[in-house]
N, C-alpha and C. Protein backbone atom coordinates (compact mmCIF):
# COMPACT_ATOMS: atom_id res chain seq x y z
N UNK A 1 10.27 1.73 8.51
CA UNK A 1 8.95 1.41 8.05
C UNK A 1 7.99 1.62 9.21
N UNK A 2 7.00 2.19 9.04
CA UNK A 2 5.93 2.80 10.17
C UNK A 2 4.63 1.55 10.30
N UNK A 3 4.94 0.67 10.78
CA UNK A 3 3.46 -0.44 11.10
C UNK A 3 2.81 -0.09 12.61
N UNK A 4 1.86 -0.11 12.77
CA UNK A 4 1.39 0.25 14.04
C UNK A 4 0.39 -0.88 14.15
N UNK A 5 0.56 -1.79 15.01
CA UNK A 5 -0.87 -2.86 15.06
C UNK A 5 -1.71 -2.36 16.07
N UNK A 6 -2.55 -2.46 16.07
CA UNK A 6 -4.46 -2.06 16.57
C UNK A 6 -5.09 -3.27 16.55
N UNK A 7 -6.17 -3.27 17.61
CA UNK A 7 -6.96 -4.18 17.26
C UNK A 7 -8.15 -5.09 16.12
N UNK A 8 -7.88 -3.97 15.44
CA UNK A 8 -8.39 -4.49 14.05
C UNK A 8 -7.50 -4.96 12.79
N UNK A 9 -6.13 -4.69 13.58
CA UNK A 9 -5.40 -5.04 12.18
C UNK A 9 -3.87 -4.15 12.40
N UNK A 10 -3.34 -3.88 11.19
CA UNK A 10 -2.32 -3.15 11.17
C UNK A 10 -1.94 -1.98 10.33
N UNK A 11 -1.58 -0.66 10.76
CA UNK A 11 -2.07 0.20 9.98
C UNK A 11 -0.42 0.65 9.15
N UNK A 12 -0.57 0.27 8.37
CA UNK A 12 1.06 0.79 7.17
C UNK A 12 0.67 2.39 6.72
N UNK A 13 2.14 3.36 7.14
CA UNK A 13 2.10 4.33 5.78
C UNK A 13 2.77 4.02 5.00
N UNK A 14 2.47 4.73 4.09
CA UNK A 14 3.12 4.55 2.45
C UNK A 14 3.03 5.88 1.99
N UNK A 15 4.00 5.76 1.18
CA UNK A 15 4.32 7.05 0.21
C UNK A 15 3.88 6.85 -1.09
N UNK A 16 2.85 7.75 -1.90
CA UNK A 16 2.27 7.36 -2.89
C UNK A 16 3.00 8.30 -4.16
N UNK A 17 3.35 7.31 -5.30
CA UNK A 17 3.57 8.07 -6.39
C UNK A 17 2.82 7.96 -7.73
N UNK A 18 1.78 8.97 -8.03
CA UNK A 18 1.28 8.55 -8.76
C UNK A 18 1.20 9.32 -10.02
N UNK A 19 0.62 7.95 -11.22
CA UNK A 19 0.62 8.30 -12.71
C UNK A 19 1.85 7.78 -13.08
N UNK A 20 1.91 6.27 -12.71
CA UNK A 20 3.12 5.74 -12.95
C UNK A 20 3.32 4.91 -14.26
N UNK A 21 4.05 4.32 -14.90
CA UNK A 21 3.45 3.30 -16.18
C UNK A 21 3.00 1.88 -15.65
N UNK A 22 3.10 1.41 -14.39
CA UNK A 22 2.45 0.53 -13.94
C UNK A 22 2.37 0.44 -12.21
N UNK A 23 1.30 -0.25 -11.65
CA UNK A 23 1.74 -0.50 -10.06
C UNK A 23 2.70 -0.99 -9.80
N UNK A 24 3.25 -0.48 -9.18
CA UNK A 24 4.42 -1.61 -8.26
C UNK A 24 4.07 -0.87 -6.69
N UNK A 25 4.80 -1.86 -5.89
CA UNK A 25 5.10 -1.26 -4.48
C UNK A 25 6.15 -1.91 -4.06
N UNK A 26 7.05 -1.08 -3.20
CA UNK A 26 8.84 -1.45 -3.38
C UNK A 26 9.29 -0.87 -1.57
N UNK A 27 9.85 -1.17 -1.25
CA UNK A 27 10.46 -0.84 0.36
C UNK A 27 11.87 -0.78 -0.25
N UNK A 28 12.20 0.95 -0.45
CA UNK A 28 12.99 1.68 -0.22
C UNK A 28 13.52 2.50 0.70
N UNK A 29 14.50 2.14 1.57
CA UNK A 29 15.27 2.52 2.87
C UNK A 29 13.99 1.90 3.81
N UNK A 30 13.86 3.01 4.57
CA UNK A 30 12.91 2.49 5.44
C UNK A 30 11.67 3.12 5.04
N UNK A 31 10.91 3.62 3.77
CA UNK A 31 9.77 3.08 3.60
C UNK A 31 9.25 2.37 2.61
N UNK A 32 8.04 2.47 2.45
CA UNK A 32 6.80 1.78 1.40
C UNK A 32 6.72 2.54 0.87
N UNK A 33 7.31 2.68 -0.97
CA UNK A 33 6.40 3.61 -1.66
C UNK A 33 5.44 2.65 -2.24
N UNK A 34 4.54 3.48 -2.89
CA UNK A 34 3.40 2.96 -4.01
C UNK A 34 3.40 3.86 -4.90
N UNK A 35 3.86 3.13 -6.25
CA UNK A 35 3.59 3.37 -7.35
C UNK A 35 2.41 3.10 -8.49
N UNK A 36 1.33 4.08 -8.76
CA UNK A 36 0.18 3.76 -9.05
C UNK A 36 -0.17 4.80 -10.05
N UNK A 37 -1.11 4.08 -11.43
CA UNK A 37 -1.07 4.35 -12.56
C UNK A 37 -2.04 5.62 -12.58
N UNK A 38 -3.36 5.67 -11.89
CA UNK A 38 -3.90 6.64 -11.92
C UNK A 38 -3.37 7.70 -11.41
N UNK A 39 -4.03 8.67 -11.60
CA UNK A 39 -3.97 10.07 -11.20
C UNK A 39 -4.60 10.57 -10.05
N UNK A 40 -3.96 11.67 -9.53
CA UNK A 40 -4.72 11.83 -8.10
C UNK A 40 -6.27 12.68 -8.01
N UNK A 41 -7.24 12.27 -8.78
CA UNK A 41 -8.07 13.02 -9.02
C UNK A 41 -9.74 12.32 -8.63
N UNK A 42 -10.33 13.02 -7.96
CA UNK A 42 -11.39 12.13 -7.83
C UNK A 42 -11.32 10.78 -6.99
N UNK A 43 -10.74 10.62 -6.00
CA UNK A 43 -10.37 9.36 -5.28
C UNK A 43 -9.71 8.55 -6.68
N UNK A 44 -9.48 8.29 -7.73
CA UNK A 44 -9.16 6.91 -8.27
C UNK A 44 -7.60 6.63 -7.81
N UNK A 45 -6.81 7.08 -7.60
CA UNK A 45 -5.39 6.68 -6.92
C UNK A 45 -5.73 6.05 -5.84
N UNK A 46 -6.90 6.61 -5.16
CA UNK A 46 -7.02 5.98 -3.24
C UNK A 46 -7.61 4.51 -3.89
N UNK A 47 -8.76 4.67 -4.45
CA UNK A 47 -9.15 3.01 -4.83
C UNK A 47 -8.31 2.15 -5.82
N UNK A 48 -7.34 2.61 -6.48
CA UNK A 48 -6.01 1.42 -6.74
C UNK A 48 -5.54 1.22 -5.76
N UNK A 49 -5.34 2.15 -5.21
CA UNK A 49 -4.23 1.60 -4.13
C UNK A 49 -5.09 0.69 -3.17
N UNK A 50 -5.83 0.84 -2.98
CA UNK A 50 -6.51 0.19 -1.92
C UNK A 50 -6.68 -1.46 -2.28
N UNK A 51 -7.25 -1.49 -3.69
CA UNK A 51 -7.66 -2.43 -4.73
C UNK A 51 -6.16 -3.36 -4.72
N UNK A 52 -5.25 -2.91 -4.76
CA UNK A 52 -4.32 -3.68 -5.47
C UNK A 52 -3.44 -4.29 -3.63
N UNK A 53 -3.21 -3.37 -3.20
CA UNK A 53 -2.95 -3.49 -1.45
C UNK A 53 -3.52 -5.09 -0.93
N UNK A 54 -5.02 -4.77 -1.01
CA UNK A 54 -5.84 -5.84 -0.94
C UNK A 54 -5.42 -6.81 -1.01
N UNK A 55 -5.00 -7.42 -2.87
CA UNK A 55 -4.95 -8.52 -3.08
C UNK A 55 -3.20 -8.90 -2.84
N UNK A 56 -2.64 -7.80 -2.60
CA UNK A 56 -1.05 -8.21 -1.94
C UNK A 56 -1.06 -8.79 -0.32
N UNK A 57 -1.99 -8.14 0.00
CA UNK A 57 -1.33 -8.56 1.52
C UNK A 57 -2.95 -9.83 1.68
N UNK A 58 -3.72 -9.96 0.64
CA UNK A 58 -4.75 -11.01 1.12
C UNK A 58 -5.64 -10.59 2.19
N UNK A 59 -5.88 -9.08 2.06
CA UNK A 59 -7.23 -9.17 3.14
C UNK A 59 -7.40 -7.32 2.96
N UNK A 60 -8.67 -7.28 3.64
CA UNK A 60 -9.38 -5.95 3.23
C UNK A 60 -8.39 -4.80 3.54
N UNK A 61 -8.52 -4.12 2.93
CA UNK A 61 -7.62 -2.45 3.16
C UNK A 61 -8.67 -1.32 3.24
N UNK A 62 -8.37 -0.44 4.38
CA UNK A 62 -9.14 0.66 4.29
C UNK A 62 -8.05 1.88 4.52
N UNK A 63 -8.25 2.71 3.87
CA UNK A 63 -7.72 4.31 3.65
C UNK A 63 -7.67 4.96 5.69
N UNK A 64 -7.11 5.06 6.31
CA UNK A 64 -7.29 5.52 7.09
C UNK A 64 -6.79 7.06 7.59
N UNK A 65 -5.85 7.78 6.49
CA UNK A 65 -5.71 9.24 6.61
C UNK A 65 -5.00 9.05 5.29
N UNK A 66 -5.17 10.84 4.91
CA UNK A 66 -4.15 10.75 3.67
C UNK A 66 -4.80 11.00 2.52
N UNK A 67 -6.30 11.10 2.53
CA UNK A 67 -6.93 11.07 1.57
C UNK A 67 -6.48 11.93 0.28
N UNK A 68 -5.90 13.00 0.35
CA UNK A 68 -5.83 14.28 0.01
C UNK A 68 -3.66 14.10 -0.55
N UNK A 69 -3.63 13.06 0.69
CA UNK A 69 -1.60 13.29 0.09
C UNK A 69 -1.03 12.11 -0.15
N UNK A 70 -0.15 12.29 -0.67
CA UNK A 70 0.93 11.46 -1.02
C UNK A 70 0.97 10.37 0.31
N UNK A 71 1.48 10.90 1.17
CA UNK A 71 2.02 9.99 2.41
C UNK A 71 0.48 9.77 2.84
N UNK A 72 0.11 8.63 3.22
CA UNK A 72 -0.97 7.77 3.37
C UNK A 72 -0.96 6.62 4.08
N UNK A 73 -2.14 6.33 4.92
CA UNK A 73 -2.00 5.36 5.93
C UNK A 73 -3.16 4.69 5.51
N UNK A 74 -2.90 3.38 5.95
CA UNK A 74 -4.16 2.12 5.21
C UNK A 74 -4.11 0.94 6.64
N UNK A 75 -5.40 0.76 6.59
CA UNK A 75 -5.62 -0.08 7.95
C UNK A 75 -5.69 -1.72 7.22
N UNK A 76 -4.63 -2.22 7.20
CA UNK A 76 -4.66 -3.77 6.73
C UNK A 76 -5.52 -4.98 7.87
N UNK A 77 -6.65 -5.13 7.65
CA UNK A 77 -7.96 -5.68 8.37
C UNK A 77 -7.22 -7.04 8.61
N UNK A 78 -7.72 -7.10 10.29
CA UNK A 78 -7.20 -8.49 10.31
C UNK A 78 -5.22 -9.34 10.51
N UNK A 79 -4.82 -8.41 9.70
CA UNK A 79 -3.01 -8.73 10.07
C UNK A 79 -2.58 -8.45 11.31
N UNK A 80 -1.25 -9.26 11.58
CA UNK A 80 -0.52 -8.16 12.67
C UNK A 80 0.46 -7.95 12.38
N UNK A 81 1.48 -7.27 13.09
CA UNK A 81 2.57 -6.35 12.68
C UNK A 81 3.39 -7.45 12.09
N UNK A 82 4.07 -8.55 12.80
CA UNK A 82 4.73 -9.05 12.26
C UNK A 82 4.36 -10.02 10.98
N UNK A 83 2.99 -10.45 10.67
CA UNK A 83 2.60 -10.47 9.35
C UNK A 83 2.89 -9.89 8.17
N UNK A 84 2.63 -8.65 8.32
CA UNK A 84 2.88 -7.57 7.45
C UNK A 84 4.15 -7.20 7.10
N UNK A 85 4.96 -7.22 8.45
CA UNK A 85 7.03 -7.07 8.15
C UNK A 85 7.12 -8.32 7.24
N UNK A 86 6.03 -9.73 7.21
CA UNK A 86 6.82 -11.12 6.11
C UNK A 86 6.18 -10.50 5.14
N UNK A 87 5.29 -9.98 4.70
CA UNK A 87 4.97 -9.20 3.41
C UNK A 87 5.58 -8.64 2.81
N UNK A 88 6.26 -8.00 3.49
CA UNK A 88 6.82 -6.75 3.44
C UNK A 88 8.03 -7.39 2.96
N UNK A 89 8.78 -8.24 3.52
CA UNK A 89 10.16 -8.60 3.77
C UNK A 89 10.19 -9.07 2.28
N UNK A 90 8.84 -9.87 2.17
CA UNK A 90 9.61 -10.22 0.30
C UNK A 90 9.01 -9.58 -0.47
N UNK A 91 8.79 -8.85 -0.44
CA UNK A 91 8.52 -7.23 -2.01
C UNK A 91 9.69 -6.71 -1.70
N UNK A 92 10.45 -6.46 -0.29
CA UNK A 92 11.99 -5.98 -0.25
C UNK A 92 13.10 -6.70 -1.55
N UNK A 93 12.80 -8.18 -1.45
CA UNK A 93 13.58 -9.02 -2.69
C UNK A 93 14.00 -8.37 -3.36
N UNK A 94 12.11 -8.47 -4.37
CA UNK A 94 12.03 -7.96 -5.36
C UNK A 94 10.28 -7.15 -5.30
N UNK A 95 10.98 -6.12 -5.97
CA UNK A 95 9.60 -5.27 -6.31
C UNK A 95 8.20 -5.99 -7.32
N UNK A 96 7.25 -5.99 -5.96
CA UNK A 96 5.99 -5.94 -6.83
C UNK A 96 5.13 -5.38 -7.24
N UNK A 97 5.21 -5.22 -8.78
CA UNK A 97 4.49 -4.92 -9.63
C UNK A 97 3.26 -5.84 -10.07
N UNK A 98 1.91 -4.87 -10.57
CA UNK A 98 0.83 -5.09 -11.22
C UNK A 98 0.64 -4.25 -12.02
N UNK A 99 0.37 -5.23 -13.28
CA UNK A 99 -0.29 -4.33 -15.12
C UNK A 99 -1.23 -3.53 -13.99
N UNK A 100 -1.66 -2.02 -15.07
CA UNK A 100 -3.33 -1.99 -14.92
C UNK A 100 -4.15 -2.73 -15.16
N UNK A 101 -3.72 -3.59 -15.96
CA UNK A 101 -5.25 -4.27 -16.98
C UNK A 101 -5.22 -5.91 -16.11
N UNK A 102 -5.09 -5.59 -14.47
CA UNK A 102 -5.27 -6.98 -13.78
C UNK A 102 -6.65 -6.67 -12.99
């Protein structure tokens, strides 16, 4: 899993799969995918993901490369690394999923 902490926070990649039948995000081997309902068209995949990121890890998310691909990096505002590994550690459990219609 790729966390890099910075002074603003901690920056996760993730592997994005999208046009899924619902969000989830799951830590398979050693990474983060994201599974996300929109389509990659017009930013709306980058703002679910961002949107839903948010309210998982409890604090602002910004897009920080990736705009354009699958594999994508997001600056989690405010965390630090080992914050983010206890985040992380229990969506490993079990996978979390979100309806669209949250």
């Amino acid at each position: 899993m790729k966390l890099t902490e910075t002074k603003e926070g901690t920056v996760i990649e993730v592997y994005v799969k999208p046009g899924s039948q619902k969000f989830e995000v799951t830590v398979e081997g050693d990474e983060v995918v994201v599974r996300c309902t929109e389509e990659p068209e017009k930013g709306k995949a980058n703002r679910e993901i961002v949107k839903h990121l948010a309210k998982l890890f409890h604090a602002p998310v910004d897009l920080v490369s990736g705009t354009t691909s699958r594999q994508k990096r997001l600056l989690l505002h405010g965390l630090t690394k080992s914050e983010t590994e206890k985040a992380l550690a229990g969506i490993d459990k079990s996978a979390v999923g979100h309806s669209s219609s949250q």
